[in-house]
Protein backbone atom coordinates (compact mmCIF):
# COMPACT_ATOMS: atom_id res chain seq x y z
CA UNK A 1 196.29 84.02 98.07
CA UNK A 2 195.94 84.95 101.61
CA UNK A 3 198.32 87.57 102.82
CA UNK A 4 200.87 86.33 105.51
CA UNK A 5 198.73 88.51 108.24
CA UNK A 6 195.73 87.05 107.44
CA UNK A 7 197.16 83.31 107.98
CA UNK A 8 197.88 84.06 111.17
CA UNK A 9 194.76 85.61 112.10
CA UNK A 10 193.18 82.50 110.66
CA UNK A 11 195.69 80.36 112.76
CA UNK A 12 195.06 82.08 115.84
CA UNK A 13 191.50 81.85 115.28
CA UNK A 14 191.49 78.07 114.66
CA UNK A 15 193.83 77.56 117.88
CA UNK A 16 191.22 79.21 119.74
CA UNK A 17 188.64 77.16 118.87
CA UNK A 18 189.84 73.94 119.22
CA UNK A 19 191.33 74.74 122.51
CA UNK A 20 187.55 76.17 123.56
CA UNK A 21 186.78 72.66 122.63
CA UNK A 22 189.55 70.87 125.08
CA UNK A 23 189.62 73.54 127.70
CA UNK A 24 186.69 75.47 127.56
CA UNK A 25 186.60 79.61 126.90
CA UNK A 26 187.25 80.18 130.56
CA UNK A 27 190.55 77.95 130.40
CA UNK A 28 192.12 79.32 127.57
CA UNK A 29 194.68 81.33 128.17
CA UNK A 30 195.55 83.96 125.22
CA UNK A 31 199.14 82.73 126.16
CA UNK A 32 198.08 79.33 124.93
CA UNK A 33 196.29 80.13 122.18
CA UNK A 34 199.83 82.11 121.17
CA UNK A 35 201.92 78.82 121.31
CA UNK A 36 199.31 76.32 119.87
CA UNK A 37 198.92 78.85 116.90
CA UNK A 38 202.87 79.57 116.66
CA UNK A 39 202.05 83.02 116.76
CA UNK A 40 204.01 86.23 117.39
CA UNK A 41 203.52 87.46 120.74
CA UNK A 42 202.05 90.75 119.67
CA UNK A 43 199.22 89.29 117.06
CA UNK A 44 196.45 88.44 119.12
CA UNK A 45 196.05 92.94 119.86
CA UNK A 46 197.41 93.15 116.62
CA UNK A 47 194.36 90.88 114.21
CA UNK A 48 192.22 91.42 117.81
CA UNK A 49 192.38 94.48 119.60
CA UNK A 50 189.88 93.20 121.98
CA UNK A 51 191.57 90.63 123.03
CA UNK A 52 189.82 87.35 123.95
CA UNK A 53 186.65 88.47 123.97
CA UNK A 54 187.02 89.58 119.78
CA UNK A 55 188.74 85.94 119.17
CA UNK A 56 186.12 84.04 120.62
CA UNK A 57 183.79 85.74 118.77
CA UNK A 58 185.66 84.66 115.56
CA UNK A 59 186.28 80.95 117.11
CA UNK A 60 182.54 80.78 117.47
CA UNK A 61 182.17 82.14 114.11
CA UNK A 62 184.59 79.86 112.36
CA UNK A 63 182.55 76.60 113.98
CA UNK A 64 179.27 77.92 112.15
CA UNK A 65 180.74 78.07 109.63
CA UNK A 66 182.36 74.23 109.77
CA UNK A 67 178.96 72.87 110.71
CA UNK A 68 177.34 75.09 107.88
CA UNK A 69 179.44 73.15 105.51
CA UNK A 70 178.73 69.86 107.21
CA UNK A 71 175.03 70.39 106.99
CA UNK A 72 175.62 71.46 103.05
CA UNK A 73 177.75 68.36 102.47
CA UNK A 74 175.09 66.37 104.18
CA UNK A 75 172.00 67.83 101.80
CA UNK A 76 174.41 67.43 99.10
CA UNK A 77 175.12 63.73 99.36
CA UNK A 78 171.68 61.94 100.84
CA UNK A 79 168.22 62.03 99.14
CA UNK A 80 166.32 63.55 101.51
CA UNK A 81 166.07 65.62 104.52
CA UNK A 82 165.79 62.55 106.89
CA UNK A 83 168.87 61.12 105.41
CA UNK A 84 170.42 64.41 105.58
CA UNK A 85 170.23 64.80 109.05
CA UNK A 86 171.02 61.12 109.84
CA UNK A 87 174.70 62.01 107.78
CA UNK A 88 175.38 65.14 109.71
CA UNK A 89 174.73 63.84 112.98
CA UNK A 90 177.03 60.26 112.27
CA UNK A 91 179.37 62.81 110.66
CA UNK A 92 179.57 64.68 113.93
CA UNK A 93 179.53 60.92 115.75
CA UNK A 94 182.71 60.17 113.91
CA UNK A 95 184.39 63.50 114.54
CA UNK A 96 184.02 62.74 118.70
CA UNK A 97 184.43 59.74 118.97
CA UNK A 98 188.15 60.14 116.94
CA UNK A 99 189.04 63.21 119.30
CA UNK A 100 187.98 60.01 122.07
CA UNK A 101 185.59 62.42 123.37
CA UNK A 102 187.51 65.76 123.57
CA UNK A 103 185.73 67.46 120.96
CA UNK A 104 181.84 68.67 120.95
CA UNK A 105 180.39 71.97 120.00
CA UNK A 106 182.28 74.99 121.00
CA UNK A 107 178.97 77.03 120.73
CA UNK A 108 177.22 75.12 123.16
CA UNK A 109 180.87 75.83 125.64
CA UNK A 110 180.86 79.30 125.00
CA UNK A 111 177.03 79.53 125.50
CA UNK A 112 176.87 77.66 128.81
CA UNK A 113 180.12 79.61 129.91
CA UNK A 114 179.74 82.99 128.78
CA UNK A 115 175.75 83.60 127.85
CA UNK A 116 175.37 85.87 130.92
CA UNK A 117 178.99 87.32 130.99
CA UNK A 118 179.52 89.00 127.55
CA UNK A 119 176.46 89.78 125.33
CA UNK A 120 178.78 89.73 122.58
CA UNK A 121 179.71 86.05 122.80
CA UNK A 122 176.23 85.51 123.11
CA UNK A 123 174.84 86.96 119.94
CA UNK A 124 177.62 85.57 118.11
CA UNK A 125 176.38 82.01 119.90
CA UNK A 126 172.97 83.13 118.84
CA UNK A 127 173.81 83.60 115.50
CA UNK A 128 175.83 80.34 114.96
CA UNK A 129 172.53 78.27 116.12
CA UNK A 130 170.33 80.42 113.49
CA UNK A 131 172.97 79.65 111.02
CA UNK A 132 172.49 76.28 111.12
CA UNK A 133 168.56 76.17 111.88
CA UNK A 134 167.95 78.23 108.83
CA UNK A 135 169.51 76.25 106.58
CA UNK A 136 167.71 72.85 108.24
CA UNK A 137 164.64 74.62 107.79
CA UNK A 138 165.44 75.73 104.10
CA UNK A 139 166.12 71.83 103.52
CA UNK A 140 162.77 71.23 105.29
CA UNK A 141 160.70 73.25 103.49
CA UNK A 142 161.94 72.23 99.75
CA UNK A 143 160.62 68.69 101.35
CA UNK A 144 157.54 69.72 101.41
CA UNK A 145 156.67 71.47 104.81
CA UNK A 146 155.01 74.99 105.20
CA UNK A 147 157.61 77.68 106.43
CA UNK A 148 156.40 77.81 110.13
CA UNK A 149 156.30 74.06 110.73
CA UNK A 150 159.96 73.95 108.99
CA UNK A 151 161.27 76.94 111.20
CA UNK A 152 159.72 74.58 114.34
CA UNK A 153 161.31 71.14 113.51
CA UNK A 154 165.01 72.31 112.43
CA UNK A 155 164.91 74.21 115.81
CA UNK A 156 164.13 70.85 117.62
CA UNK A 157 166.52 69.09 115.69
CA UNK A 158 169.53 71.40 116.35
CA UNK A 159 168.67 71.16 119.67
CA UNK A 160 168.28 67.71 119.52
CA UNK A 161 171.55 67.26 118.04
CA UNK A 162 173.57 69.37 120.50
CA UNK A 163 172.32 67.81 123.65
CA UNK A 164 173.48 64.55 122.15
CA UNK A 165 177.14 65.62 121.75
CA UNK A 166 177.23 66.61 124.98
CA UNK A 167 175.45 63.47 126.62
CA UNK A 168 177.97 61.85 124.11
CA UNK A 169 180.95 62.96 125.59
CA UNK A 170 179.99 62.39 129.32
CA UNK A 171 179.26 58.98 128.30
CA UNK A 172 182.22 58.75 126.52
CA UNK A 173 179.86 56.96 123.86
CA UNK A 174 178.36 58.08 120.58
CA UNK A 175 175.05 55.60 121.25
CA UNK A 176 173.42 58.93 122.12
CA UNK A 177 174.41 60.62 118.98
CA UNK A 178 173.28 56.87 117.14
CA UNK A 179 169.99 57.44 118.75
CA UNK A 180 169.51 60.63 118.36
CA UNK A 181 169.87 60.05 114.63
CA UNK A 182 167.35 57.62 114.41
CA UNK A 183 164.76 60.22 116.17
CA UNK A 184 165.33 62.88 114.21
CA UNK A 185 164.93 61.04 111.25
CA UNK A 186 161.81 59.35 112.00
CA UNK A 187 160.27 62.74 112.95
CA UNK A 188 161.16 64.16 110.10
CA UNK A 189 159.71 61.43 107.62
CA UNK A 190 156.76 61.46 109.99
CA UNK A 191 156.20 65.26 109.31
CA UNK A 192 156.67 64.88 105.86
CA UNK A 193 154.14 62.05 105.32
CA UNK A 194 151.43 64.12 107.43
CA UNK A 195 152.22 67.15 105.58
CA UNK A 196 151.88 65.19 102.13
CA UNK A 197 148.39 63.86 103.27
CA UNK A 198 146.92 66.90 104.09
CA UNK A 199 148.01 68.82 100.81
């Protein structure tokens, strides 16, 4: 059972990151972060003596995580990779268009927000995106493509899949998200079929 220190860390940690979500890294406040998580005013230097900096990192690592187990769920549940994909990305579909459009990727904030400003929060961006490429590629490969050409396409997809949130949520529609499901999985059927053929 967690102790009562490390709920709050984990509550301060999970206020952070959905208010990167609403308000962006820049606009949250640590302030903020202390009265969405019900915190004690002294926690944040207490779990984080680094301050923001050290609980975005966390935040950023938390969301890996979450998509991590989305993409699991997703391999879990469908028969393929192609049907894998198409479940995370309506999954993802769902979860923005029920926040009505508040809610994307937090890595993709912190990236475009704090890339150049804090190498930290970007390696711990970096990392998120490898987390879930590797795994995509894992899924791709036990489909039958070689290691490069699996590396390649979950790289594309990721991508794909991030640009779509964000398109998404200026739209205020998930259509891009729909489409960008039906893409991904064509590609990925196509790349399995041509690397059947030529085995």
């Amino acid at each position: 059972m967690a102790s009562k220190g490390n709920l709050t860390k984990e509550r301060l940690t999970e206020s952070m990151l959905q208010l990167i979500q609403t308000s962006g890294y820049s606009g949250t406040g640590l302030n903020a972060v202390i009265e969405h998580a019900a915190a004690p005013k002294g926690s944040i230097y207490f779990h984080f003596p680094d301050g923001k900096e050290g609980l975005g990192v966390a935040a950023v690592e938390l969301a890996a995580k979450q998509f991590q187990t989305l993409i699991a769920e997703a391999a879990v549940s469908s028969g393929g990779a192609a049907e894998a994909a198409r479940a995370a990305i309506e999954a993802l579909a769902t979860i923005v268009s029920e926040s009505n459009f508040r809610l994307g990727c937090p890595v993709s904030v912190v990236t475009l927000e704090m890339g150049a400003e804090s190498e930290r929060l970007r390696q711990a961006c970096a990392t998120a995106f490898e987390s879930w490429i590797t795994p995509t590629a894992a899924l791709l490969e036990a489909n039958g493509l070689g290691a490069a050409e699996a590396r390649s396409l979950a790289t594309v997809i990721v991508s794909t899949i991030e640009g779509a949130v964000i398109v998404s949520r200026a739209m205020q529609d998930t259509q891009p998200l729909a489409s960008a499901a039906d893409v991904v999985a064509e590609l990925i059927n196509q790349r399995l079929e041509t690397a059947g053929r030529t085995r």
